[in-house]
PDB file of N, CA and C in Angstrom:
ATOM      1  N   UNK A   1       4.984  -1.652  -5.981  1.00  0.00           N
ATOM      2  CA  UNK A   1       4.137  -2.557  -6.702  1.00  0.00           C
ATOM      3  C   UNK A   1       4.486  -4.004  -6.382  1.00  0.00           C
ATOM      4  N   UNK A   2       5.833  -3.783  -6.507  1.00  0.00           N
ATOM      5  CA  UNK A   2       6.072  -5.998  -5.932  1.00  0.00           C
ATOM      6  C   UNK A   2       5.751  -6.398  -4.754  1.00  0.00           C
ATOM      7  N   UNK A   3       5.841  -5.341  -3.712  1.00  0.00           N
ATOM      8  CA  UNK A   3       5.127  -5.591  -2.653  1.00  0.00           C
ATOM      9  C   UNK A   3       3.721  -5.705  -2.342  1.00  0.00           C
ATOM     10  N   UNK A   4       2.771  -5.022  -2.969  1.00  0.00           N
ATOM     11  CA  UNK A   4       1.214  -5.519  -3.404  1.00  0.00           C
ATOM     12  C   UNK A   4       1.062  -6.696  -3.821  1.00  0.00           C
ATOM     13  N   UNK A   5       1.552  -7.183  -4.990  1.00  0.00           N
ATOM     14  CA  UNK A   5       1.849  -8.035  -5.823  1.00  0.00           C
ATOM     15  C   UNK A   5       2.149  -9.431  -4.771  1.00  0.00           C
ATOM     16  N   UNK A   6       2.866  -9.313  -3.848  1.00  0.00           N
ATOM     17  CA  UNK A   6       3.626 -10.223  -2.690  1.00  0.00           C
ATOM     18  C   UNK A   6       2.274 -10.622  -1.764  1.00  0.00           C
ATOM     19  N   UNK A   7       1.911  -9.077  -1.658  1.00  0.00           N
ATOM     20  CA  UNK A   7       1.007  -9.500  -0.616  1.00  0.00           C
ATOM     21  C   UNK A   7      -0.368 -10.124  -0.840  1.00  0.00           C
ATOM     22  N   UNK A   8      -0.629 -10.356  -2.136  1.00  0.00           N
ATOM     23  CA  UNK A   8      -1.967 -10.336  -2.818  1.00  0.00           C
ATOM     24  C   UNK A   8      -1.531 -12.106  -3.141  1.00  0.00           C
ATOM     25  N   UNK A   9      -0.759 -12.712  -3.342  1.00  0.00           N
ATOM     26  CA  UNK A   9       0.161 -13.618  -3.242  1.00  0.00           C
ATOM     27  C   UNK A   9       0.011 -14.721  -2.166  1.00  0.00           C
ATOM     28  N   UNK A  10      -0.068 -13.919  -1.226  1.00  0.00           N
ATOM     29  CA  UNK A  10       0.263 -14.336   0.409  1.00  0.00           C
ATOM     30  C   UNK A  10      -1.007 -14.825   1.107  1.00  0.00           C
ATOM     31  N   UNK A  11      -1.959 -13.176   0.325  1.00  0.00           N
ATOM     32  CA  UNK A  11      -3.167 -13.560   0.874  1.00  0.00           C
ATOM     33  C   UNK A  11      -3.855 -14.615   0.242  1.00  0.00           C
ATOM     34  N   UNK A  12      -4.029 -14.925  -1.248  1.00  0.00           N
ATOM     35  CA  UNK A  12      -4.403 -15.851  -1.739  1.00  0.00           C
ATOM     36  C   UNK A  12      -4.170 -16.987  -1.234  1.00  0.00           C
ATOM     37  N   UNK A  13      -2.869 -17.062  -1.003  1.00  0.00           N
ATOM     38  CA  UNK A  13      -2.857 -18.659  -0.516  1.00  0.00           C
ATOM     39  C   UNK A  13      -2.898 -18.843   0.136  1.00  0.00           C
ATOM     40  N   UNK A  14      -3.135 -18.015   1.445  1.00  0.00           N
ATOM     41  CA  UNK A  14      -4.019 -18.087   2.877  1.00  0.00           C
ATOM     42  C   UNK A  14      -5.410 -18.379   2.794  1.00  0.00           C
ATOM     43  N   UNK A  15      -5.703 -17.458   2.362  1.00  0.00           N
ATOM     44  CA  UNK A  15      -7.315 -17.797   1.888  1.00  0.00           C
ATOM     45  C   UNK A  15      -7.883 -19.131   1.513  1.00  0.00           C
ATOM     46  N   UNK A  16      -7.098 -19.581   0.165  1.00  0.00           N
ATOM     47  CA  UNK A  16      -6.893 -21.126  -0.095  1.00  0.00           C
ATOM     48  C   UNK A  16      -6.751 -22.194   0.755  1.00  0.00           C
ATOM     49  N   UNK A  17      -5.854 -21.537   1.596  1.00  0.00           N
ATOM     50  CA  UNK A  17      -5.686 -23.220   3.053  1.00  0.00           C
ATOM     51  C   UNK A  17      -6.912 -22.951   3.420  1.00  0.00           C
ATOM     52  N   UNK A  18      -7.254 -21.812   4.221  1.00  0.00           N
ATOM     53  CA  UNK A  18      -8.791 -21.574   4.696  1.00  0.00           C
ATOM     54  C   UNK A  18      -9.950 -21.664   4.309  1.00  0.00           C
ATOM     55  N   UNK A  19      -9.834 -22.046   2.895  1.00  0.00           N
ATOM     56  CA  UNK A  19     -11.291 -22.444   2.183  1.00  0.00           C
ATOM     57  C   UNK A  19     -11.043 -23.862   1.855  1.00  0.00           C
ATOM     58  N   UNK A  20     -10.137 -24.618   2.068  1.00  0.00           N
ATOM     59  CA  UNK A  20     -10.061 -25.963   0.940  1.00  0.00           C
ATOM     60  C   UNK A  20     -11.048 -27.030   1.893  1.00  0.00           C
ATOM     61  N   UNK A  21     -11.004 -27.050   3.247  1.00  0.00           N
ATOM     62  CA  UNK A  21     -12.401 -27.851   3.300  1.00  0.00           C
ATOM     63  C   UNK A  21     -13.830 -27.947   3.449  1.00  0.00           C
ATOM     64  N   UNK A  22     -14.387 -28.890   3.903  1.00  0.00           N
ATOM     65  CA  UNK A  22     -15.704 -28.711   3.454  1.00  0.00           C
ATOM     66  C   UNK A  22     -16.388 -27.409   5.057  1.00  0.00           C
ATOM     67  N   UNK A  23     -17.586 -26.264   4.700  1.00  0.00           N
ATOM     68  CA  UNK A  23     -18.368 -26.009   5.399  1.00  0.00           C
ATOM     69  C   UNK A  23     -17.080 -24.938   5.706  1.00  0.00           C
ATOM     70  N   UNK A  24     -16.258 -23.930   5.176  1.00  0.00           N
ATOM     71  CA  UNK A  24     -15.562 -22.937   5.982  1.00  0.00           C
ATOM     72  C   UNK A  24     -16.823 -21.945   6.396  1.00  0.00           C
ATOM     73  N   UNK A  25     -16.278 -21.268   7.457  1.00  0.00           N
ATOM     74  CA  UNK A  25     -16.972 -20.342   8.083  1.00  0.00           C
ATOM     75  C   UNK A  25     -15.692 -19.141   8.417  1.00  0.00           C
ATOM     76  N   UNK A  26     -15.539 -18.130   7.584  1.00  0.00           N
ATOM     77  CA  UNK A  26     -14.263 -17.223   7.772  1.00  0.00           C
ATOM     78  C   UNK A  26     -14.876 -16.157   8.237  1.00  0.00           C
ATOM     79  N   UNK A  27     -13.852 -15.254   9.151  1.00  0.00           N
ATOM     80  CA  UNK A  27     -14.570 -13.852   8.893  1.00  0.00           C
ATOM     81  C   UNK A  27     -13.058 -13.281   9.179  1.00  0.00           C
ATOM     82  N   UNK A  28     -13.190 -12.069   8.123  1.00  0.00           N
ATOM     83  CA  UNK A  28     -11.980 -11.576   7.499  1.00  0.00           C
ATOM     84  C   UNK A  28     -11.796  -9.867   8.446  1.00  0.00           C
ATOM     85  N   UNK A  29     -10.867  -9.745   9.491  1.00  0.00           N
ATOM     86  CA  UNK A  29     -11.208  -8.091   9.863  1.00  0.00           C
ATOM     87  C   UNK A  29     -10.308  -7.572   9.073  1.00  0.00           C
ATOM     88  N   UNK A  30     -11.515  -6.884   8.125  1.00  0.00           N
ATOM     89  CA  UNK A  30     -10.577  -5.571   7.599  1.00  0.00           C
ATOM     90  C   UNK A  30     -10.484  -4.224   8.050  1.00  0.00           C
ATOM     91  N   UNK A  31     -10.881  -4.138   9.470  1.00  0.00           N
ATOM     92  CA  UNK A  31     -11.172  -2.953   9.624  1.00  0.00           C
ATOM     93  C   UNK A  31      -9.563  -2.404   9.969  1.00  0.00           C
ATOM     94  N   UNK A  32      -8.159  -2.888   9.567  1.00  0.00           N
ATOM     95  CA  UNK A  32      -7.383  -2.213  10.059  1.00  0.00           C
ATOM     96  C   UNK A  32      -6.823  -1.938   8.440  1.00  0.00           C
ATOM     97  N   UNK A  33      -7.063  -1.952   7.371  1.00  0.00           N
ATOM     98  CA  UNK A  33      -6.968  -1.717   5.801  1.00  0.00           C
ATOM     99  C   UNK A  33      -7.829  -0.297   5.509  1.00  0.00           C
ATOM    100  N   UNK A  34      -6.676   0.371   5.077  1.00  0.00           N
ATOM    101  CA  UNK A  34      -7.782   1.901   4.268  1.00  0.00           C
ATOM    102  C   UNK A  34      -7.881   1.871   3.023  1.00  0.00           C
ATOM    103  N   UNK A  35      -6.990   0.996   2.376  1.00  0.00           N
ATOM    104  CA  UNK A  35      -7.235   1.476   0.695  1.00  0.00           C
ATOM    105  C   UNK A  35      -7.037  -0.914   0.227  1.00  0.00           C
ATOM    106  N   UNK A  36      -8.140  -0.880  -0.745  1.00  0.00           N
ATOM    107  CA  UNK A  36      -7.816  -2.193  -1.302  1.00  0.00           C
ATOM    108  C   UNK A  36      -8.334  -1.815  -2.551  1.00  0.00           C
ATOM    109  N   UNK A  37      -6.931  -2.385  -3.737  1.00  0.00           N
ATOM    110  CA  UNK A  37      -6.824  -1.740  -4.704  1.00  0.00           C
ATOM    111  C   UNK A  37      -8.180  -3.510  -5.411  1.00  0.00           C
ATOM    112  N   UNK A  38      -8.418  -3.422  -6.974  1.00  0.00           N
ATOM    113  CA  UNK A  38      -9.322  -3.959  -7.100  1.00  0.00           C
ATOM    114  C   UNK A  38      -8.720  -5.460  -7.457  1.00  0.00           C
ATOM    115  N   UNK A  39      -7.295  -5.827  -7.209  1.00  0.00           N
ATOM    116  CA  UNK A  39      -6.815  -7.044  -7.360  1.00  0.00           C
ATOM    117  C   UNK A  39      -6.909  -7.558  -5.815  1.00  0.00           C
ATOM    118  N   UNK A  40      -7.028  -7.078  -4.693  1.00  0.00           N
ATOM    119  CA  UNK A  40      -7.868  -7.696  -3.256  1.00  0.00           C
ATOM    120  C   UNK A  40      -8.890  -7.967  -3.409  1.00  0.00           C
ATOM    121  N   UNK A  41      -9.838  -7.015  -4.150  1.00  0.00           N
ATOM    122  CA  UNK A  41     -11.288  -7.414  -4.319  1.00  0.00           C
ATOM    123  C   UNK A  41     -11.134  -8.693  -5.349  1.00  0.00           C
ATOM    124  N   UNK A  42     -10.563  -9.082  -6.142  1.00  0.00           N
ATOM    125  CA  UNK A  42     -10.327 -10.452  -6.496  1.00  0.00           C
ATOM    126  C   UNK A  42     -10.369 -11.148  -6.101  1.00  0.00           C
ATOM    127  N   UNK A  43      -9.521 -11.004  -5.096  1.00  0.00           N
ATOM    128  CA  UNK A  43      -8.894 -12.588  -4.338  1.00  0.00           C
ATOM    129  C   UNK A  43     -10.019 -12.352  -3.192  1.00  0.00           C
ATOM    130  N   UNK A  44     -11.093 -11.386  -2.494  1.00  0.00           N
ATOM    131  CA  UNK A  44     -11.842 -11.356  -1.795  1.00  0.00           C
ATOM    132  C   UNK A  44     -12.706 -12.578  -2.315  1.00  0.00           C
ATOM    133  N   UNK A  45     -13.087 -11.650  -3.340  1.00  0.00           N
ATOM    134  CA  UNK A  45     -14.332 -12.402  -4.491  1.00  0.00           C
ATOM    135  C   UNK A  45     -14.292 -13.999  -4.745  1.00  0.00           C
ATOM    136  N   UNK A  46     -12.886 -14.415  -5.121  1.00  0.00           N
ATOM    137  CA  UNK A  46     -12.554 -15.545  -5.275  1.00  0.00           C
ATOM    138  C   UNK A  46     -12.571 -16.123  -3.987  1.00  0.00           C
ATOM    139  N   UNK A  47     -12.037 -16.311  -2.762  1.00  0.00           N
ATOM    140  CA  UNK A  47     -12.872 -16.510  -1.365  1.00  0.00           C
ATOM    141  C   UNK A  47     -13.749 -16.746  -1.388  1.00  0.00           C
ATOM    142  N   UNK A  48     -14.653 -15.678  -1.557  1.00  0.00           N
ATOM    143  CA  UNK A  48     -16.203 -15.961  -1.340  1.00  0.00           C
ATOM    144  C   UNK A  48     -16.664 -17.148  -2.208  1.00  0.00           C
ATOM    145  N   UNK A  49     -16.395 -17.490  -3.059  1.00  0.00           N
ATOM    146  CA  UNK A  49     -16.476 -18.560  -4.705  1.00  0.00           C
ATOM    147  C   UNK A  49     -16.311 -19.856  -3.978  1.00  0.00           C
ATOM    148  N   UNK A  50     -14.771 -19.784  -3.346  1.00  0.00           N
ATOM    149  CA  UNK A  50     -14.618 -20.958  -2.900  1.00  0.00           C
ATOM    150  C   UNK A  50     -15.335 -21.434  -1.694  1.00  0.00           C
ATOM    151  N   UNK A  51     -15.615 -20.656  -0.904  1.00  0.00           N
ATOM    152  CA  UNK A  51     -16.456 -20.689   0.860  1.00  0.00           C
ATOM    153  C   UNK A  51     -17.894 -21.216   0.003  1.00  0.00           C
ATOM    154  N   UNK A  52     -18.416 -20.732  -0.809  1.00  0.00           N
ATOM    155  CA  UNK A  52     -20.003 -20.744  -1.187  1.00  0.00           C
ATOM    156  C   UNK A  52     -19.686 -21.599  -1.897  1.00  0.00           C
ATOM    157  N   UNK A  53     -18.890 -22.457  -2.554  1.00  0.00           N
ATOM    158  CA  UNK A  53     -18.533 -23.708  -3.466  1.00  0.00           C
ATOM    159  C   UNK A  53     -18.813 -24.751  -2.228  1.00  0.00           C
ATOM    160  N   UNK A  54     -18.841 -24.465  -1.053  1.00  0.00           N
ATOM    161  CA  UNK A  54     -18.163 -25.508  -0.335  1.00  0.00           C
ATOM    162  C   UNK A  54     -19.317 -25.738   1.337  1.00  0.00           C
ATOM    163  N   UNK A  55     -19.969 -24.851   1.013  1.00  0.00           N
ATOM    164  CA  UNK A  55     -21.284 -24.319   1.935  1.00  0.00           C
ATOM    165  C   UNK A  55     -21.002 -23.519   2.930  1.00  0.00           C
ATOM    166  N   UNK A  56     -20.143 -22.806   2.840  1.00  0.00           N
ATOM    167  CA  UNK A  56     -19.638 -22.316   4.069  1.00  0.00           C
ATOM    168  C   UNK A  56     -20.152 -21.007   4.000  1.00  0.00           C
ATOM    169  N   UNK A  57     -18.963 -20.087   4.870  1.00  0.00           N
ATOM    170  CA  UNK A  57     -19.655 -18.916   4.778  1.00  0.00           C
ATOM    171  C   UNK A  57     -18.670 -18.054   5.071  1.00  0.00           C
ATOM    172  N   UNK A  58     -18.450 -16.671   4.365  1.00  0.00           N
ATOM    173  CA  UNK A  58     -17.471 -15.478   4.679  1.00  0.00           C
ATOM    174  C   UNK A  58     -17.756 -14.461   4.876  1.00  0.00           C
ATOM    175  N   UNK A  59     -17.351 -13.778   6.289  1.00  0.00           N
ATOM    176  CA  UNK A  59     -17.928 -12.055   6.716  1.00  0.00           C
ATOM    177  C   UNK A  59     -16.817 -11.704   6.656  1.00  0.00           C
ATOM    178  N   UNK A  60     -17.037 -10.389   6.195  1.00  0.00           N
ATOM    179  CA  UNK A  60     -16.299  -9.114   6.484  1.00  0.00           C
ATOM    180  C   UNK A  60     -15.749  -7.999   7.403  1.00  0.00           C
ATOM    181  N   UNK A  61     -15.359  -7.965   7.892  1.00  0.00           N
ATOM    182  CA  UNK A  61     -15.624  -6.736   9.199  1.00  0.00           C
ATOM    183  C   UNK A  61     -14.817  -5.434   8.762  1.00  0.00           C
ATOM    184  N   UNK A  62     -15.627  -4.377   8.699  1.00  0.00           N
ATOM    185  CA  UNK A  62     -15.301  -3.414   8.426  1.00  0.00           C
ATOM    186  C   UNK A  62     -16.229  -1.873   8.920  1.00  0.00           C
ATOM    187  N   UNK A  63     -15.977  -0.799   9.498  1.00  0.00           N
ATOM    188  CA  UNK A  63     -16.660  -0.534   9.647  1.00  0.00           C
ATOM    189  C   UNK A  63     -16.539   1.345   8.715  1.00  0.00           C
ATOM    190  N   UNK A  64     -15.740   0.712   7.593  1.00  0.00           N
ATOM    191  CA  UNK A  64     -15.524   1.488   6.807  1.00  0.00           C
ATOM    192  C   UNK A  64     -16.302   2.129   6.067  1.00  0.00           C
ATOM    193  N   UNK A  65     -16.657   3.231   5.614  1.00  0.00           N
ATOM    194  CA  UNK A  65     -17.773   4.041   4.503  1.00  0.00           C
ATOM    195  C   UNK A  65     -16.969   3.467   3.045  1.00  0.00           C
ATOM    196  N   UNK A  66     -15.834   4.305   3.508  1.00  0.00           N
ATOM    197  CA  UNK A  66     -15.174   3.839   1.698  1.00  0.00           C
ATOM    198  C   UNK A  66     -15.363   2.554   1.138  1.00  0.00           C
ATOM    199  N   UNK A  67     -15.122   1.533   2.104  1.00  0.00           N
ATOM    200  CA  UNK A  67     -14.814   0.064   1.974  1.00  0.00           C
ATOM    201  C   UNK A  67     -16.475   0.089   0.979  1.00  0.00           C
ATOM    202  N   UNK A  68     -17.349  -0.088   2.070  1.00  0.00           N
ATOM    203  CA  UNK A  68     -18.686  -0.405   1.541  1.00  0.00           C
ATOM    204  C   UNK A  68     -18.927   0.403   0.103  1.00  0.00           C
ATOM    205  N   UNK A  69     -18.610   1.490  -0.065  1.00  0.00           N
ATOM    206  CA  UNK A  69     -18.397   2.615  -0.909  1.00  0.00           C
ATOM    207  C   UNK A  69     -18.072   1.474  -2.412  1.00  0.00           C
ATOM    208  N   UNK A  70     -16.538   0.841  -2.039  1.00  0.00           N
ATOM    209  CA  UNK A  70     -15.863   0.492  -3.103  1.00  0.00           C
ATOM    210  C   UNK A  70     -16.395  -0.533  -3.442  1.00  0.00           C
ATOM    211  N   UNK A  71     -16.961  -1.646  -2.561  1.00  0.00           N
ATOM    212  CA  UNK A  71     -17.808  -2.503  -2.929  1.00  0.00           C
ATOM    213  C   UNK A  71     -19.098  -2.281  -3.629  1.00  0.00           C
ATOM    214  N   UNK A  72     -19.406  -0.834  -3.917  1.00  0.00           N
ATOM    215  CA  UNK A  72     -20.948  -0.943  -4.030  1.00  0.00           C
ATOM    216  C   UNK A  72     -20.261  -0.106  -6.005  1.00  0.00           C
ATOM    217  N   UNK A  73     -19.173   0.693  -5.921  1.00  0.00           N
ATOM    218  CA  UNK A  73     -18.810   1.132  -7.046  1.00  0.00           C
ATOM    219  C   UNK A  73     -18.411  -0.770  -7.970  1.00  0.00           C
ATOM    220  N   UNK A  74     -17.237  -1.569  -7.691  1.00  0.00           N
ATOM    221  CA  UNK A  74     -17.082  -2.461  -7.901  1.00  0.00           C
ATOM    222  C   UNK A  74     -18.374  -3.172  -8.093  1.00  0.00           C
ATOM    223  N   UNK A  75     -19.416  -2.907  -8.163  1.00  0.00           N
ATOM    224  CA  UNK A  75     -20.761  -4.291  -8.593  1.00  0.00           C
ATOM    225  C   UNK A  75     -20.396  -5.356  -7.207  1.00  0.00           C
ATOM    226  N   UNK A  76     -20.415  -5.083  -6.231  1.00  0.00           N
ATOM    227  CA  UNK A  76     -20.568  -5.658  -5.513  1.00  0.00           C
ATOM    228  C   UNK A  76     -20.713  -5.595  -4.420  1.00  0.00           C
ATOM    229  N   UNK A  77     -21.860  -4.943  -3.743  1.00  0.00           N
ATOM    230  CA  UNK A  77     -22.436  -4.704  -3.179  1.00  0.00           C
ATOM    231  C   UNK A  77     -23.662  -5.800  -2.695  1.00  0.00           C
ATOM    232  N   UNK A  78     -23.827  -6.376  -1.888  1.00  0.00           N
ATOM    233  CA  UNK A  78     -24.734  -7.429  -1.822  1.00  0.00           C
ATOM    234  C   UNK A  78     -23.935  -8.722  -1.828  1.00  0.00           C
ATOM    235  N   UNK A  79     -22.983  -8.608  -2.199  1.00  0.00           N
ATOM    236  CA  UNK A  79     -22.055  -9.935  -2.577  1.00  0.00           C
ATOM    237  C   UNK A  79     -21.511 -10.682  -1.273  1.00  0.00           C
ATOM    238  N   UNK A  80     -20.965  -9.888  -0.695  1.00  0.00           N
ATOM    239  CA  UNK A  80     -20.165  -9.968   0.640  1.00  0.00           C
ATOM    240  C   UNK A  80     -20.938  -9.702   2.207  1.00  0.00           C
ATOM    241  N   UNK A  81     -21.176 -10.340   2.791  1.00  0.00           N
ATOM    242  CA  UNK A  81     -21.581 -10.402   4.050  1.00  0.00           C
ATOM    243  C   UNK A  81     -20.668  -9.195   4.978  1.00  0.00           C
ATOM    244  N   UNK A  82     -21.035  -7.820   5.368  1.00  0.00           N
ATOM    245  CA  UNK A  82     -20.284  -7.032   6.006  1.00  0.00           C
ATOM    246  C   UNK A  82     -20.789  -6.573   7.216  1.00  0.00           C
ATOM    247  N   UNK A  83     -19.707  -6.621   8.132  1.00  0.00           N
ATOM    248  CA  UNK A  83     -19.942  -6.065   9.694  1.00  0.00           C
ATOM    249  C   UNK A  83     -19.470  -5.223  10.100  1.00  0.00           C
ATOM    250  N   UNK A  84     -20.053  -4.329  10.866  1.00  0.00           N
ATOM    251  CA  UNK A  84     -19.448  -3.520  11.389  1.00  0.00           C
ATOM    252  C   UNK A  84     -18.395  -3.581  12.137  1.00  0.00           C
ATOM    253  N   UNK A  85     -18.590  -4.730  12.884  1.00  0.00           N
ATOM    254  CA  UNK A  85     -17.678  -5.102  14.110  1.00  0.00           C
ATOM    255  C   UNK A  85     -17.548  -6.516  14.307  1.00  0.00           C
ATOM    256  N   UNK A  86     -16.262  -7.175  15.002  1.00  0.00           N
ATOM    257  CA  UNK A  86     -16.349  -8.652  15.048  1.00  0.00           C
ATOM    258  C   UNK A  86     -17.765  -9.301  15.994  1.00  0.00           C
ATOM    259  N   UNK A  87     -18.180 -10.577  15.115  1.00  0.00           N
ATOM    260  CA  UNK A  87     -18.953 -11.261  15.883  1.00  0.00           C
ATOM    261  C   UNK A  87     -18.421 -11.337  17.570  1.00  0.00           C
ATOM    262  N   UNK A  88     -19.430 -11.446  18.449  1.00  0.00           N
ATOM    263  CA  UNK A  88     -19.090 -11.821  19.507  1.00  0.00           C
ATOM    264  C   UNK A  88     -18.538 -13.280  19.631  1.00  0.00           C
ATOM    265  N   UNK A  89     -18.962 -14.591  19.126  1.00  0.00           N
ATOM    266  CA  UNK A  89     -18.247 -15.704  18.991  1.00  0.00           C
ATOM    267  C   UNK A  89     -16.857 -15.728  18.346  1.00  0.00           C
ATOM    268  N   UNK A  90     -16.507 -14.201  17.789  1.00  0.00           N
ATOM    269  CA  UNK A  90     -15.094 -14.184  17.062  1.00  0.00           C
ATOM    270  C   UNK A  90     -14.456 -13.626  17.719  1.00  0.00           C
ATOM    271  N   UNK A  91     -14.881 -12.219  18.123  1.00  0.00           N
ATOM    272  CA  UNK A  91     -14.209 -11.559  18.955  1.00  0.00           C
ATOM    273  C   UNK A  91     -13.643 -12.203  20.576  1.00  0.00           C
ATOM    274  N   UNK A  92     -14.216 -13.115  21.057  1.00  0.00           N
ATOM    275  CA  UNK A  92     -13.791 -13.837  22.142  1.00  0.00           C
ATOM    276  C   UNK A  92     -12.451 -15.017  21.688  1.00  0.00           C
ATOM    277  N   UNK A  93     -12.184 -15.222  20.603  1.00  0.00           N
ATOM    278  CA  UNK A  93     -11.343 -16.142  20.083  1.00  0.00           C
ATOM    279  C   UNK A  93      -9.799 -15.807  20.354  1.00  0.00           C
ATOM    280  N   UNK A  94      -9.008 -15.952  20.995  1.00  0.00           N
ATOM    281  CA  UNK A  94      -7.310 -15.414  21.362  1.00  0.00           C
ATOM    282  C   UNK A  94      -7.100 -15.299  20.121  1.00  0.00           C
ATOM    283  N   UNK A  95      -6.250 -14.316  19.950  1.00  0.00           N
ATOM    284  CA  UNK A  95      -5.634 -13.598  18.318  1.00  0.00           C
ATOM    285  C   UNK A  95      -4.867 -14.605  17.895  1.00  0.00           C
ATOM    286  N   UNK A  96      -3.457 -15.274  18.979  1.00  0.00           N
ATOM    287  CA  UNK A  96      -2.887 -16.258  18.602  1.00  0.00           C
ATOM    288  C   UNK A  96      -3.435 -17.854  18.190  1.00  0.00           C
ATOM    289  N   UNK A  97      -4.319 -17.804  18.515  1.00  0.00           N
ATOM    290  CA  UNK A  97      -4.982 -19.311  18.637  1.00  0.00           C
ATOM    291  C   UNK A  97      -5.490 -18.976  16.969  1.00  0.00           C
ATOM    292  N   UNK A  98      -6.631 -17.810  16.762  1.00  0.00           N
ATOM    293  CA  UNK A  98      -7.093 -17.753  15.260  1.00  0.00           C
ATOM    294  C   UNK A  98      -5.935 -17.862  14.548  1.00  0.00           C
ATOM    295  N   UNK A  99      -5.035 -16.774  14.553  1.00  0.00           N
ATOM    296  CA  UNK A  99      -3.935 -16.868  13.628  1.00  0.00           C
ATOM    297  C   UNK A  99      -3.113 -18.025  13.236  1.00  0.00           C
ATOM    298  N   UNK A 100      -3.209 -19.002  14.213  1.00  0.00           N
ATOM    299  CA  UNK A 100      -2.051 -20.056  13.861  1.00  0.00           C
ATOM    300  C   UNK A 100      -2.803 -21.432  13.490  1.00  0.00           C
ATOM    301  N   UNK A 101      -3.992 -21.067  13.490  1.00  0.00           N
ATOM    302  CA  UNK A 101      -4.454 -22.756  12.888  1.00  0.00           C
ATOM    303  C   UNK A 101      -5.663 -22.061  11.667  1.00  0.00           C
ATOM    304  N   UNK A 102      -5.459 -23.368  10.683  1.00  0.00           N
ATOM    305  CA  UNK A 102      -5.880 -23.028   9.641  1.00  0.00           C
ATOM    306  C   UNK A 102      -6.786 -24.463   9.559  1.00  0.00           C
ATOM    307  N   UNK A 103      -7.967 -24.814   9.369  1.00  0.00           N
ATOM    308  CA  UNK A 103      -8.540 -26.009   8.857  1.00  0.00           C
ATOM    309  C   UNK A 103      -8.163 -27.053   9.988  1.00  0.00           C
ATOM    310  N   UNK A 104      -7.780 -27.073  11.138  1.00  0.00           N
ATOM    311  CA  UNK A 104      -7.415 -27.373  11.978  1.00  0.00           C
ATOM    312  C   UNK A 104      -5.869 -28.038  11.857  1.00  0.00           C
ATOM    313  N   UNK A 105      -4.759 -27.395  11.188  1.00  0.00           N
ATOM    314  CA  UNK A 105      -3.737 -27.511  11.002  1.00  0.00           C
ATOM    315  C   UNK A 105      -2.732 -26.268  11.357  1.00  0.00           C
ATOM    316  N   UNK A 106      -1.529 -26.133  11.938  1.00  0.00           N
ATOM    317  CA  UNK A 106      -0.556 -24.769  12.243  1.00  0.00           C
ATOM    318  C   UNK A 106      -0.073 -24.501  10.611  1.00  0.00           C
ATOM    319  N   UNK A 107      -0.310 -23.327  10.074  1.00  0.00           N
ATOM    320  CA  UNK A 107       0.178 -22.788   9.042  1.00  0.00           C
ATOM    321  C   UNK A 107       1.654 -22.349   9.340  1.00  0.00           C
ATOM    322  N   UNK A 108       2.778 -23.359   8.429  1.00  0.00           N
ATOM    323  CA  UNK A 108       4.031 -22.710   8.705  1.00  0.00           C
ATOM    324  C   UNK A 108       4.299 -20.858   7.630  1.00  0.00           C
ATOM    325  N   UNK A 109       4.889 -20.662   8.399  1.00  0.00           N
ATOM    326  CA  UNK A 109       5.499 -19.119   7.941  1.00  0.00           C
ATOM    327  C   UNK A 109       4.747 -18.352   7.187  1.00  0.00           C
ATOM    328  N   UNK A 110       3.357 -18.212   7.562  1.00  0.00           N
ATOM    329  CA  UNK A 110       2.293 -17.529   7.401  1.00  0.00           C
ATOM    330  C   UNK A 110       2.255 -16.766   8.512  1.00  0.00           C
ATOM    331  N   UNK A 111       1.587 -15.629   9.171  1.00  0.00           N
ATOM    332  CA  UNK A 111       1.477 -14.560  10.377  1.00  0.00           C
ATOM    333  C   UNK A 111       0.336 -13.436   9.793  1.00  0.00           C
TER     334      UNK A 111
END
């Protein structure tokens, strides 16, 4: 549990650097996640709050049944922008290059 707890933590305030300016445009792959308990769908939700506070915009990638499944049990279904697969403008992006800049800043001891 403290480790959920850690990671739900972690992600939030990732999410947060990544939404705090104006016009984010995120897209989140979850397609390597099998189970998100309903305190992810929080901090998903809350994402989306802040991206659409701010005009931006947040996809999903997943090409999960359950995922969509849990979103549609959770009331939220329609809420979240979901893909099957990464955009082609995302998917061409180096893993290291996405991962290490945030808002156009290097996120320390984040990964």
């Amino acid at each position: 549990m403290a480790r959920s707890t850690c990671s739900r933590h972690r992600l939030a305030a990732r999410l947060d650097l990544l939404t705090a300016g104006p016009c984010p445009d995120l897209v989140l792959d979850l397609s390597p996640v099998s189970f998100m308990h309903c305190t992810g769908l929080g901090v998903l939700r809350r994402a989306r709050n802040r991206v659409m506070a701010r005009h931006g915009r947040l996809r999903l990638v997943t090409d999960s049944t359950f995922f969509r499944w849990t979103l549609q049990y959770a009331g939220l279904a329609g809420v979240f922008e979901v893909l099957p697969c990464l955009p082609d403008d995302v998917a061409d992006t180096p893993a290291a290059e996405a991962d290490n800049v945030t808002a156009g800043r290097p996120v320390p001891g984040l990964r």
